[in-house]
Protein backbone atom coordinates (compact mmCIF):
# COMPACT_ATOMS: atom_id res chain seq x y z
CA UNK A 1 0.00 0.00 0.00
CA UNK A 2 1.33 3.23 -0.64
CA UNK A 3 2.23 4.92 1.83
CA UNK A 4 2.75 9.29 1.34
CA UNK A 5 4.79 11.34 3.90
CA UNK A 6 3.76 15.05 4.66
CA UNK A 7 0.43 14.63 1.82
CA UNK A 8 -0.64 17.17 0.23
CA UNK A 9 -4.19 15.93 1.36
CA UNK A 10 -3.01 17.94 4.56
CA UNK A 11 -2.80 21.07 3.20
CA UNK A 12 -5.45 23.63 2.56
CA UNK A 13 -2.89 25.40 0.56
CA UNK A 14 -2.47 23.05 -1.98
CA UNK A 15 -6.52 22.64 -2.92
CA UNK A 16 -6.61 26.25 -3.06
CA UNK A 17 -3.90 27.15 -5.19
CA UNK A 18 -2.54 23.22 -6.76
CA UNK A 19 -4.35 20.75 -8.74
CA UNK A 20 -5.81 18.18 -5.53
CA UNK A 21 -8.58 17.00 -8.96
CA UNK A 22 -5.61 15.27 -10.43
CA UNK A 23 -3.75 14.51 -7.48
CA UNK A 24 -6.87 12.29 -6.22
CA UNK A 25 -7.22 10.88 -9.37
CA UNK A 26 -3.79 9.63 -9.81
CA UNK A 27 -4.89 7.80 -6.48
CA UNK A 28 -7.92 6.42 -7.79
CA UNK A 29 -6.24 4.91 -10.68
CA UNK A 30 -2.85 3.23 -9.12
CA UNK A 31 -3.43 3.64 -5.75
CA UNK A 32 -6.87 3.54 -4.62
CA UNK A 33 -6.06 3.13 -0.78
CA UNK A 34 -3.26 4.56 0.80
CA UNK A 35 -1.79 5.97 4.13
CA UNK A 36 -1.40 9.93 4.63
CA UNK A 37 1.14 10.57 7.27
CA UNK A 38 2.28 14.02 9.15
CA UNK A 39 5.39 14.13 10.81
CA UNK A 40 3.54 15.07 13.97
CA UNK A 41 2.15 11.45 13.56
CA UNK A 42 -1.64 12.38 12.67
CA UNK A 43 -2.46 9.59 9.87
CA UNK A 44 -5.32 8.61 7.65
CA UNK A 45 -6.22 5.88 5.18
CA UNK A 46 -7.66 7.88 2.10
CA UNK A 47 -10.67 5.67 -0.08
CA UNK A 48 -10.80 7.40 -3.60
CA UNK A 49 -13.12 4.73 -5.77
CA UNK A 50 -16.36 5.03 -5.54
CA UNK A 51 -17.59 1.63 -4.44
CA UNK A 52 -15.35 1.90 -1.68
CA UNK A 53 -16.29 5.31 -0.81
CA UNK A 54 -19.87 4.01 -0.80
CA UNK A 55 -18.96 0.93 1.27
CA UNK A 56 -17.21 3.07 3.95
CA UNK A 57 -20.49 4.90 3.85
CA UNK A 58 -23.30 2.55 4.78
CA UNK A 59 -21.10 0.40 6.73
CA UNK A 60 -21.99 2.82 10.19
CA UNK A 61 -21.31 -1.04 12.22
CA UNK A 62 -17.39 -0.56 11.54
CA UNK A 63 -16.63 3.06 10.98
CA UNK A 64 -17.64 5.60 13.44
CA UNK A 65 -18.34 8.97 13.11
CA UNK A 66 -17.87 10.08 16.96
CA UNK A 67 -14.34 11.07 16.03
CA UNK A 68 -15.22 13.88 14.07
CA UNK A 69 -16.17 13.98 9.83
CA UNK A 70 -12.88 16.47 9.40
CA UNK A 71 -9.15 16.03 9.69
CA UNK A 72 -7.87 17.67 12.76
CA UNK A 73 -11.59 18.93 13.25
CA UNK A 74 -10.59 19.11 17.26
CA UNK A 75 -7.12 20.00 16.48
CA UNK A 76 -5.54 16.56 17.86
CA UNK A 77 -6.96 12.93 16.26
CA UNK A 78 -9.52 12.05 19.80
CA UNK A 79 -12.92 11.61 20.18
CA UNK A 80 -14.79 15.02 18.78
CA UNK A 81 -16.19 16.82 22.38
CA UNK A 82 -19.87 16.47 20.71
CA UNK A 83 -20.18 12.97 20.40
CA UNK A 84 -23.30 10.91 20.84
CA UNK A 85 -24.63 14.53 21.11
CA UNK A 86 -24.57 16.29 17.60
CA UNK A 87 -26.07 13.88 14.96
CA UNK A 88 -22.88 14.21 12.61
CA UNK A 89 -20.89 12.86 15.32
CA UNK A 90 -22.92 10.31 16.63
CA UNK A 91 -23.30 6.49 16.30
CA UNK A 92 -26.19 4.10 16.60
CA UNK A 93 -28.39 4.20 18.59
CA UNK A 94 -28.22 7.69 19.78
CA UNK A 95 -27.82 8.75 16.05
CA UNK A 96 -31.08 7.95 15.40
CA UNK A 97 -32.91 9.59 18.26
CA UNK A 98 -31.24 12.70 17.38
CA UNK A 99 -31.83 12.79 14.14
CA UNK A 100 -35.26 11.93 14.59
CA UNK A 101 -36.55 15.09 15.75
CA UNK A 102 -34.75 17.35 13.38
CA UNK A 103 -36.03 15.48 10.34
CA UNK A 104 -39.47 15.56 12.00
CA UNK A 105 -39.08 19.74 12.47
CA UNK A 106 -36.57 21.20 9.92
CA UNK A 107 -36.81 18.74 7.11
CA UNK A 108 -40.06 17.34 6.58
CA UNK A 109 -42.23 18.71 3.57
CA UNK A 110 -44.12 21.17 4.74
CA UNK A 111 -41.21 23.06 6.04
CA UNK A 112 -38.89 22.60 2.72
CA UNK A 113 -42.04 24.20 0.75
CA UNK A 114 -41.59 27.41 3.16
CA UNK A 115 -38.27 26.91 2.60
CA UNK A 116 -38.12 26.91 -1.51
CA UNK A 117 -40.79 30.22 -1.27
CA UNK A 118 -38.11 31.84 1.07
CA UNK A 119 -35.24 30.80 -1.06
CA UNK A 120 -36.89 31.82 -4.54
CA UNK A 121 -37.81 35.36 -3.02
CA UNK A 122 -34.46 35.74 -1.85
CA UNK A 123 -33.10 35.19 -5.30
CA UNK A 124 -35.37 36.74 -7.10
CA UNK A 125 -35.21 39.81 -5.10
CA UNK A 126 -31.10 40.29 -5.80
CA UNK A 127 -31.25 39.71 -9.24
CA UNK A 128 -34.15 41.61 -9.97
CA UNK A 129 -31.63 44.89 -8.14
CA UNK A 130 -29.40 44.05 -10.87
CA UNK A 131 -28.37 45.77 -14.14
CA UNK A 132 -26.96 44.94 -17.35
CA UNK A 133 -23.18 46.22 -16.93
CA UNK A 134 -23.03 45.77 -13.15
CA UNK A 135 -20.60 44.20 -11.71
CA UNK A 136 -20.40 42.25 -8.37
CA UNK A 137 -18.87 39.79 -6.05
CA UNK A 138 -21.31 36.67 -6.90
CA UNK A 139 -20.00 34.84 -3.86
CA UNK A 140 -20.84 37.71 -1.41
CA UNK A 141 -23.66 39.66 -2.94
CA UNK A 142 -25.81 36.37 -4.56
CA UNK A 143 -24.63 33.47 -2.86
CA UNK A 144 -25.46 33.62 0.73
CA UNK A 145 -29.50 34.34 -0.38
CA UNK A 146 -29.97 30.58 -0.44
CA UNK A 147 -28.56 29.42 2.73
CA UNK A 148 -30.38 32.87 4.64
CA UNK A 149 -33.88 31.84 3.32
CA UNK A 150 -33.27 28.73 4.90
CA UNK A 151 -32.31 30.27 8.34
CA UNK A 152 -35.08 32.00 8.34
CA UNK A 153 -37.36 29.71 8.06
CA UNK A 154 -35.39 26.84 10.69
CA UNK A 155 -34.39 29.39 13.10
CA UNK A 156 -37.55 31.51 12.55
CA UNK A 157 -35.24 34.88 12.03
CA UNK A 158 -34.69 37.93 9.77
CA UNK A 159 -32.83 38.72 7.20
CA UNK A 160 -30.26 40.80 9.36
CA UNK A 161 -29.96 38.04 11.89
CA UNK A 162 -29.57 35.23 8.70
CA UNK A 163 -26.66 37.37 7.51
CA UNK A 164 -24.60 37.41 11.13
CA UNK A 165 -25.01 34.07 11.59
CA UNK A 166 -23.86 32.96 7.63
CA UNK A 167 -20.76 35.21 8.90
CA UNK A 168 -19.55 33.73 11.74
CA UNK A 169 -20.55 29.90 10.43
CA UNK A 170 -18.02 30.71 7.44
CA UNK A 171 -15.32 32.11 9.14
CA UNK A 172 -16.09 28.72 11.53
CA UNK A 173 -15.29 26.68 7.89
CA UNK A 174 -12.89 29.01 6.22
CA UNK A 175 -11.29 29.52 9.36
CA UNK A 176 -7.34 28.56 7.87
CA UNK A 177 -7.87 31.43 4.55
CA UNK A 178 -7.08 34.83 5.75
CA UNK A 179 -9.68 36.12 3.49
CA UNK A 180 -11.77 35.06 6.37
CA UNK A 181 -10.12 35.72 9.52
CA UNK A 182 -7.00 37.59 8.88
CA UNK A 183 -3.65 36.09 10.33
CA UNK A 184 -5.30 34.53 13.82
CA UNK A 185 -7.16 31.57 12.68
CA UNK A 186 -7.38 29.51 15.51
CA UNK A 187 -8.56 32.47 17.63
CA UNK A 188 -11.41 33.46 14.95
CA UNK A 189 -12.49 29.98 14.93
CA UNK A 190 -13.72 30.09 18.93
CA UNK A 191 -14.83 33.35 18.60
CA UNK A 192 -16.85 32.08 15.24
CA UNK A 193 -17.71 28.63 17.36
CA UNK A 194 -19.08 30.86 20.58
CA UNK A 195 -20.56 33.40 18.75
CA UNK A 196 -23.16 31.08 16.71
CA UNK A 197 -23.39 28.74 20.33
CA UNK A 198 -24.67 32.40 22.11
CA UNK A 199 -26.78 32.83 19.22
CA UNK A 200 -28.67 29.90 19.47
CA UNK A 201 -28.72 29.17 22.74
CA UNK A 202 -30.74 32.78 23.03
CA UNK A 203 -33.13 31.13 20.43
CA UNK A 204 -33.82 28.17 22.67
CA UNK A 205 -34.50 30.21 25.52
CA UNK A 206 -36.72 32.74 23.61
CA UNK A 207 -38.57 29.89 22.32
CA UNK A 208 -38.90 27.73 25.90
CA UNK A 209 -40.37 30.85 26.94
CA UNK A 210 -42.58 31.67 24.54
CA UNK A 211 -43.67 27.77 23.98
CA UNK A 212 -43.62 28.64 19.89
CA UNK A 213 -42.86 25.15 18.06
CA UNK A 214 -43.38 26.32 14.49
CA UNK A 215 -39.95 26.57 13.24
CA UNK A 216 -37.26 23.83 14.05
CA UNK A 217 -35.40 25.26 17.05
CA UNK A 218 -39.05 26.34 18.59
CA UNK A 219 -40.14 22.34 18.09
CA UNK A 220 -35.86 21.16 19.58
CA UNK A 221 -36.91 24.15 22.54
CA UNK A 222 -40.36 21.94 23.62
CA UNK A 223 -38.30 19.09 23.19
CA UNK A 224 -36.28 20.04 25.89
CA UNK A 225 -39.37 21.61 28.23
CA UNK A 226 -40.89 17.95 27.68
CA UNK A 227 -37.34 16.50 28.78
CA UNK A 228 -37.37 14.60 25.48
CA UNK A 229 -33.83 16.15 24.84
CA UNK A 230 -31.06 17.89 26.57
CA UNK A 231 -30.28 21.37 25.99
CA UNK A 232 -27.18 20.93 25.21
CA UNK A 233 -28.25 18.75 22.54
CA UNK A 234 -30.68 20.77 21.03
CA UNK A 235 -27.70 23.84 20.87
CA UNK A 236 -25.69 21.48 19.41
CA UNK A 237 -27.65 20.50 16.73
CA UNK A 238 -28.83 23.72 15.90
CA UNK A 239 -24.90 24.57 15.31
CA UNK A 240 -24.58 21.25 13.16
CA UNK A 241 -27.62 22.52 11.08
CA UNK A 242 -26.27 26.61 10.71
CA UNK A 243 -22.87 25.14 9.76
CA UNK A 244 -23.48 21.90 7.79
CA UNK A 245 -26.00 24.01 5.43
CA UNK A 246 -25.07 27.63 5.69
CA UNK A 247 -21.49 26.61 4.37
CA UNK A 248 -22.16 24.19 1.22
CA UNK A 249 -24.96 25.51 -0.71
CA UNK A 250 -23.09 29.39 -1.01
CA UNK A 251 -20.14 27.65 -2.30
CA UNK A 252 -21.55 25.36 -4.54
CA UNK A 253 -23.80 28.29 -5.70
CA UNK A 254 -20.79 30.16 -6.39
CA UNK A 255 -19.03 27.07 -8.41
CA UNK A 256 -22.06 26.43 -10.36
CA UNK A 257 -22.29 30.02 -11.38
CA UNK A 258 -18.79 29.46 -12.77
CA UNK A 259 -19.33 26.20 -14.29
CA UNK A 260 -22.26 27.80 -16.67
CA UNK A 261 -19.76 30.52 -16.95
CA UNK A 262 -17.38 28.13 -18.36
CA UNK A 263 -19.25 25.52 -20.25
CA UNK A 264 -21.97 27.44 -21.89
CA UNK A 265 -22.68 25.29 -24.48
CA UNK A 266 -24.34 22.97 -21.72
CA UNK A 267 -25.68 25.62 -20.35
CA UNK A 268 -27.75 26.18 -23.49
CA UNK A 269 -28.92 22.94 -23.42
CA UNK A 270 -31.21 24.03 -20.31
CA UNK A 271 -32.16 27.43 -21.91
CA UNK A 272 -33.26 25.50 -24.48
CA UNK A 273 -35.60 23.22 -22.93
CA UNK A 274 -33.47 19.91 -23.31
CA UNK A 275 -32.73 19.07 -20.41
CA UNK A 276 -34.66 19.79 -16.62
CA UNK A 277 -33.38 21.73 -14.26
CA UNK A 278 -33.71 18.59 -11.81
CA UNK A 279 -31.57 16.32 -13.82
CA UNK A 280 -29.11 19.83 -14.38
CA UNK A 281 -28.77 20.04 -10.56
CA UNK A 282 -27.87 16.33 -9.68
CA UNK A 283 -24.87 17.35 -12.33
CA UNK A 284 -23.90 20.79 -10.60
CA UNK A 285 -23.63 18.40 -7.42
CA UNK A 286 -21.39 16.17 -9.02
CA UNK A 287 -19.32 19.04 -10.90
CA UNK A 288 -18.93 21.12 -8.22
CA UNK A 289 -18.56 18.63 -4.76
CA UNK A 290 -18.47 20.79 -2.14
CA UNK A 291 -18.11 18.71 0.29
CA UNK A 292 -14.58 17.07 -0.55
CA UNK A 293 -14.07 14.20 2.13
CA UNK A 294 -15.63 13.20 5.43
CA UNK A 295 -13.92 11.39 8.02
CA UNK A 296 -14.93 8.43 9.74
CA UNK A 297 -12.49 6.27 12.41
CA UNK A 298 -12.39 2.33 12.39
CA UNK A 299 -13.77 0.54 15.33
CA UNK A 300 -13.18 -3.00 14.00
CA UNK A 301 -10.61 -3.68 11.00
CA UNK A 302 -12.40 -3.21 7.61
CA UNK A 303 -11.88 -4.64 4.83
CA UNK A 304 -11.91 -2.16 1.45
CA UNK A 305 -10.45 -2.37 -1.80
CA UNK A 306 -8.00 -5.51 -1.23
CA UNK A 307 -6.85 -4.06 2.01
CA UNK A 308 -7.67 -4.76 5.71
CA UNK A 309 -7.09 -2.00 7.59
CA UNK A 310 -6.60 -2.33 11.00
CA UNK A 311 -9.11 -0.59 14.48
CA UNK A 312 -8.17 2.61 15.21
CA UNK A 313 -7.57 4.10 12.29
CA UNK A 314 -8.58 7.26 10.67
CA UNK A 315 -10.16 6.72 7.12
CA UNK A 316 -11.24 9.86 4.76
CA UNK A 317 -13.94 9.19 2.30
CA UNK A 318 -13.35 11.77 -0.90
CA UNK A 319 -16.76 12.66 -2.41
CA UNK A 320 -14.54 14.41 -4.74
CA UNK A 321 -12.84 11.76 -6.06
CA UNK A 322 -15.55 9.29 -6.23
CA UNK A 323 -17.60 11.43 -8.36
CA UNK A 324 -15.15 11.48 -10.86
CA UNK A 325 -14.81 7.65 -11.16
CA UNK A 326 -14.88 6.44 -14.56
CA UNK A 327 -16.41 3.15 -13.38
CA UNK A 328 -19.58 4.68 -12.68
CA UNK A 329 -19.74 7.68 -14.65
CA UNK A 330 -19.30 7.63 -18.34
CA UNK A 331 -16.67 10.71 -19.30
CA UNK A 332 -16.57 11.97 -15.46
CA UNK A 333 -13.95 14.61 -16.32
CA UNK A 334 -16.49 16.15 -18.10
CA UNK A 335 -19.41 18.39 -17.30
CA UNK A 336 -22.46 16.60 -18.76
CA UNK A 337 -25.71 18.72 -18.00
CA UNK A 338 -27.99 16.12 -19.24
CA UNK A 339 -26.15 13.02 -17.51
CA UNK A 340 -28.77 9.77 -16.72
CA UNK A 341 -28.71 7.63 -14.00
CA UNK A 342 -26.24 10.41 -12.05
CA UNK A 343 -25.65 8.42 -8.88
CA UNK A 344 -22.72 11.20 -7.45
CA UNK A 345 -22.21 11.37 -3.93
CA UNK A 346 -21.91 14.87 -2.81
CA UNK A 347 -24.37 14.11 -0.01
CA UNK A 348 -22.97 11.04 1.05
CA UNK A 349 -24.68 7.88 1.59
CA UNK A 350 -25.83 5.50 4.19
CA UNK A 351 -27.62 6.28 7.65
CA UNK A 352 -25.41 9.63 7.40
CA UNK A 353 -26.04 10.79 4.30
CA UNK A 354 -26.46 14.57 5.22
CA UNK A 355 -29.79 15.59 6.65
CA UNK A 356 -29.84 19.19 4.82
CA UNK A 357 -29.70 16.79 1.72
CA UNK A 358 -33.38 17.47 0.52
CA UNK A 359 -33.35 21.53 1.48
CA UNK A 360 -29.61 21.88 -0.40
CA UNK A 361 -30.79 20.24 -3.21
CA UNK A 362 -33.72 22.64 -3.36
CA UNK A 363 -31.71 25.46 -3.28
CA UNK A 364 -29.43 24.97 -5.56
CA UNK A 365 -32.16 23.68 -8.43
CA UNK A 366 -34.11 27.19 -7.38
CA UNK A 367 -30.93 28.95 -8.51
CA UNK A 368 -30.90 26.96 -11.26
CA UNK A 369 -34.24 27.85 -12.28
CA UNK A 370 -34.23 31.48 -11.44
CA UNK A 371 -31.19 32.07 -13.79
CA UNK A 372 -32.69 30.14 -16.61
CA UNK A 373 -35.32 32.44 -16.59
CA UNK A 374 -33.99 35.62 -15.81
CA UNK A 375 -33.17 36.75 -19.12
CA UNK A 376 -29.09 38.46 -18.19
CA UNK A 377 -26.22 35.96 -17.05
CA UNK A 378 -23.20 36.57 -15.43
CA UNK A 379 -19.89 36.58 -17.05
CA UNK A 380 -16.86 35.96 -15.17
CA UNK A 381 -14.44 38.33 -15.52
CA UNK A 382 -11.74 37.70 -12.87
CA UNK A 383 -9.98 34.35 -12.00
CA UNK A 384 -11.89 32.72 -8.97
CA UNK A 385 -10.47 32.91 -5.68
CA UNK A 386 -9.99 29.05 -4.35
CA UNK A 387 -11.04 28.54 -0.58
CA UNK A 388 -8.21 28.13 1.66
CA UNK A 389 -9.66 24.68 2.83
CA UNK A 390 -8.84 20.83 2.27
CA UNK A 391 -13.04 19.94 3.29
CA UNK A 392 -14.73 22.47 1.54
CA UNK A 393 -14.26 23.12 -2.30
CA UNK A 394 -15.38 26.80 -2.47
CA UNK A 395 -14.83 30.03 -3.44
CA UNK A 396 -14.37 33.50 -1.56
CA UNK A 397 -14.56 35.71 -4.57
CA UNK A 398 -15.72 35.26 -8.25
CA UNK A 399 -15.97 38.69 -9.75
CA UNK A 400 -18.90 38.82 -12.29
CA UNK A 401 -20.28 41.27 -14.38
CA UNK A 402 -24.29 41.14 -15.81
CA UNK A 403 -24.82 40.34 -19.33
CA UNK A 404 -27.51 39.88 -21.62
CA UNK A 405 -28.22 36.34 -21.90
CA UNK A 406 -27.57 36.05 -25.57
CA UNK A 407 -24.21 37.89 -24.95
CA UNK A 408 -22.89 34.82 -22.43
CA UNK A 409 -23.18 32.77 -25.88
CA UNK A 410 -22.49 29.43 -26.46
């Protein structure tokens, strides 16, 4: 097995400003498990074919997610501080009675209808301020529209509210790029961390006091009156829900906005009427795969690929690579608007395939749809600005300028 001292899987340098696409899939052909080492001794197994990623997945009995989903996500490789308390770090069977009430409040289908309204108004209301001519910062002007309609409806807040809490839950992801937090990362990452805690755990207690239930941290607050659910708990969760979906959908926004940017011809396709902006979006999620890797520990050895490795270990699961398998999708270094059967993985899979799943989805495809009728595009005119971040494939500028529609061209 190969084994790679000081990887470049490490470094949130190298996938902002190397090639980590090629990299990974240099893996996936010769060396599709391998060991990542750090001469401080962290280590991780890295699974970069799909059907492995996918067995790692649903196979919650061996791998265990109470270790944390990132790579030095509590700066030293131990047992995250949230476990068996915030659903993305928790195993059977406290997984499922955490995850039970969430679905039940923030995810079930009355609340992702409010949810799509909310979204499609906040959309439709920034483009409509906008001008052939003008030009903008997509990624902080457009982008974080999706993610605040669904704060508002979840957390039952405004607009003003929506936009402090986007801040501080992306300077709690983008905490390493100084176009976030300047030159003291670690420092703006527990001032980001307490900042959103405060904020929600105000919510609970606004809500416990009021007895209001019809948003998702009003129904978490009467869990907790009814002693159904710790506090702490229900603050933890709320965090998991801010960061988990406040984070992907304004970056993958941002990405798809380049990707019709850069393959326009596609693009066409859906002006057109040839393909739907359903199958479009399961594409974007490929394409753009936000989320790059989760990380899970082993609790028994597991066999993947050929390979046995051993308890204890550290494995990382890249979404990224795995949706550019050739064994599953037909020309995957390609971006193929109108692509059947698209079976990517930028959700995950298993028992912890991501809860926001259904509500990201929605937002992105409402993009989707609000630019393919809009009648102006955007036109990139400045090279994208890469995220400083090995788990999140993002952006933190893409300068755009409006355009007719018929001027973005084909």
């Amino acid at each position: 097995m190969l084994v790679v001292e000081d990887s470049p899987l490490y470094s949130a340098d190298f996938f902002a400003v190397g090639d980590p696409w090629a990299y990974l899939a240099d893996l996936r052909e010769n060396n599709p498990v391998s060991i990542h080492r750090r001469s401080d001794g962290y280590e991780f197994y890295a699974l970069t074919r799909y059907d492995d990623v996918y067995a790692a997945y649903v196979d919650h009995i061996r791998l265990s997610s109470s270790y944390g989903t990132m790579i030095d996500g509590s700066y030293r490789p131990q047992k995250d501080s949230a476990s068996g308390r915030m659903l993305i770090v928790a195993d059977q069977p406290a997984h499922t009675a955490i995850k039970k009430p969430i679905k039940a409040s923030g995810f079930n289908r009355t609340m992702l209808e409010r949810t799509g309204r909310t979204v499609r108004r906040n959309i439709r209301n920034a483009l409509a301020e906008l001008s052939v001519g003008d030009r903008l910062d997509f990624s902080k002007v457009i982008a974080p529209e999706l993610p605040k309609g669904v704060l508002e409806v979840l957390f039952g807040i405004g607009s003003k509210d929506a936009t402090v809490l986007l801040e501080a839950t992306r300077t709690m992801i983008g905490y390493r790029d100084e176009a976030y937090v300047g030159t003291s990362p670690l420092d703006s990452l527990v001032d980001a961390q307490l900042e959103v805690l405060d904020f929600i755990d105000d919510l609970i207690e606004q809500r416990i006091r009021s007895g209001a239930d019809d948003d998702m941290i009003g129904f978490l607050a009467q869990c907790v009156t009814r002693g159904e659910i710790s506090r702490d708990v229900a603050l933890l969760n709320g965090l998991n829900v801010a960061v988990g979906g406040n984070e992907t959908t304004p970056h993958t926004a941002s990405l798809t906005v380049d990707t019709i940017h850069r393959e326009r011809s596609q693009w066409q396709k859906l002006i057109d009427g040839d393909v739907s902006c359903e199958v479009a979006t399961q594409e974007f999620l490929r394409w753009t795969s936000t989320n790059s890797y989760v990380q899970r520990l082993t609790v028994t050895d597991f066999a993947v690929g050929g390979y046995v490795i051993p308890a204890d270990s550290f494995v990382t699961l890249w979404n990224m690579s795995a949706n550019r398998d050739s064994s599953v999708f037909e020309h995957p270094d390609s971006f193929v608007i109108d692509r059947p059967n698209n079976k990517q993985l930028a959700f995950g899979a298993g028992v912890h395939r991501c809860i926001g799943a259904p509500a990201a989805t929605l937002e992105i495809q409402t993009l989707i749809e609000e630019l393919a009728s809009w009648g102006k595009a955007f036109a990139v005119v400045e090279t994208p600005q890469r995220l400083h971040s090995n788990f999140m494939l993002g952006l933190t500028e893409l300068q755009v300028e409006v355009v007719k529609s018929k001027d973005l061209g084909a």
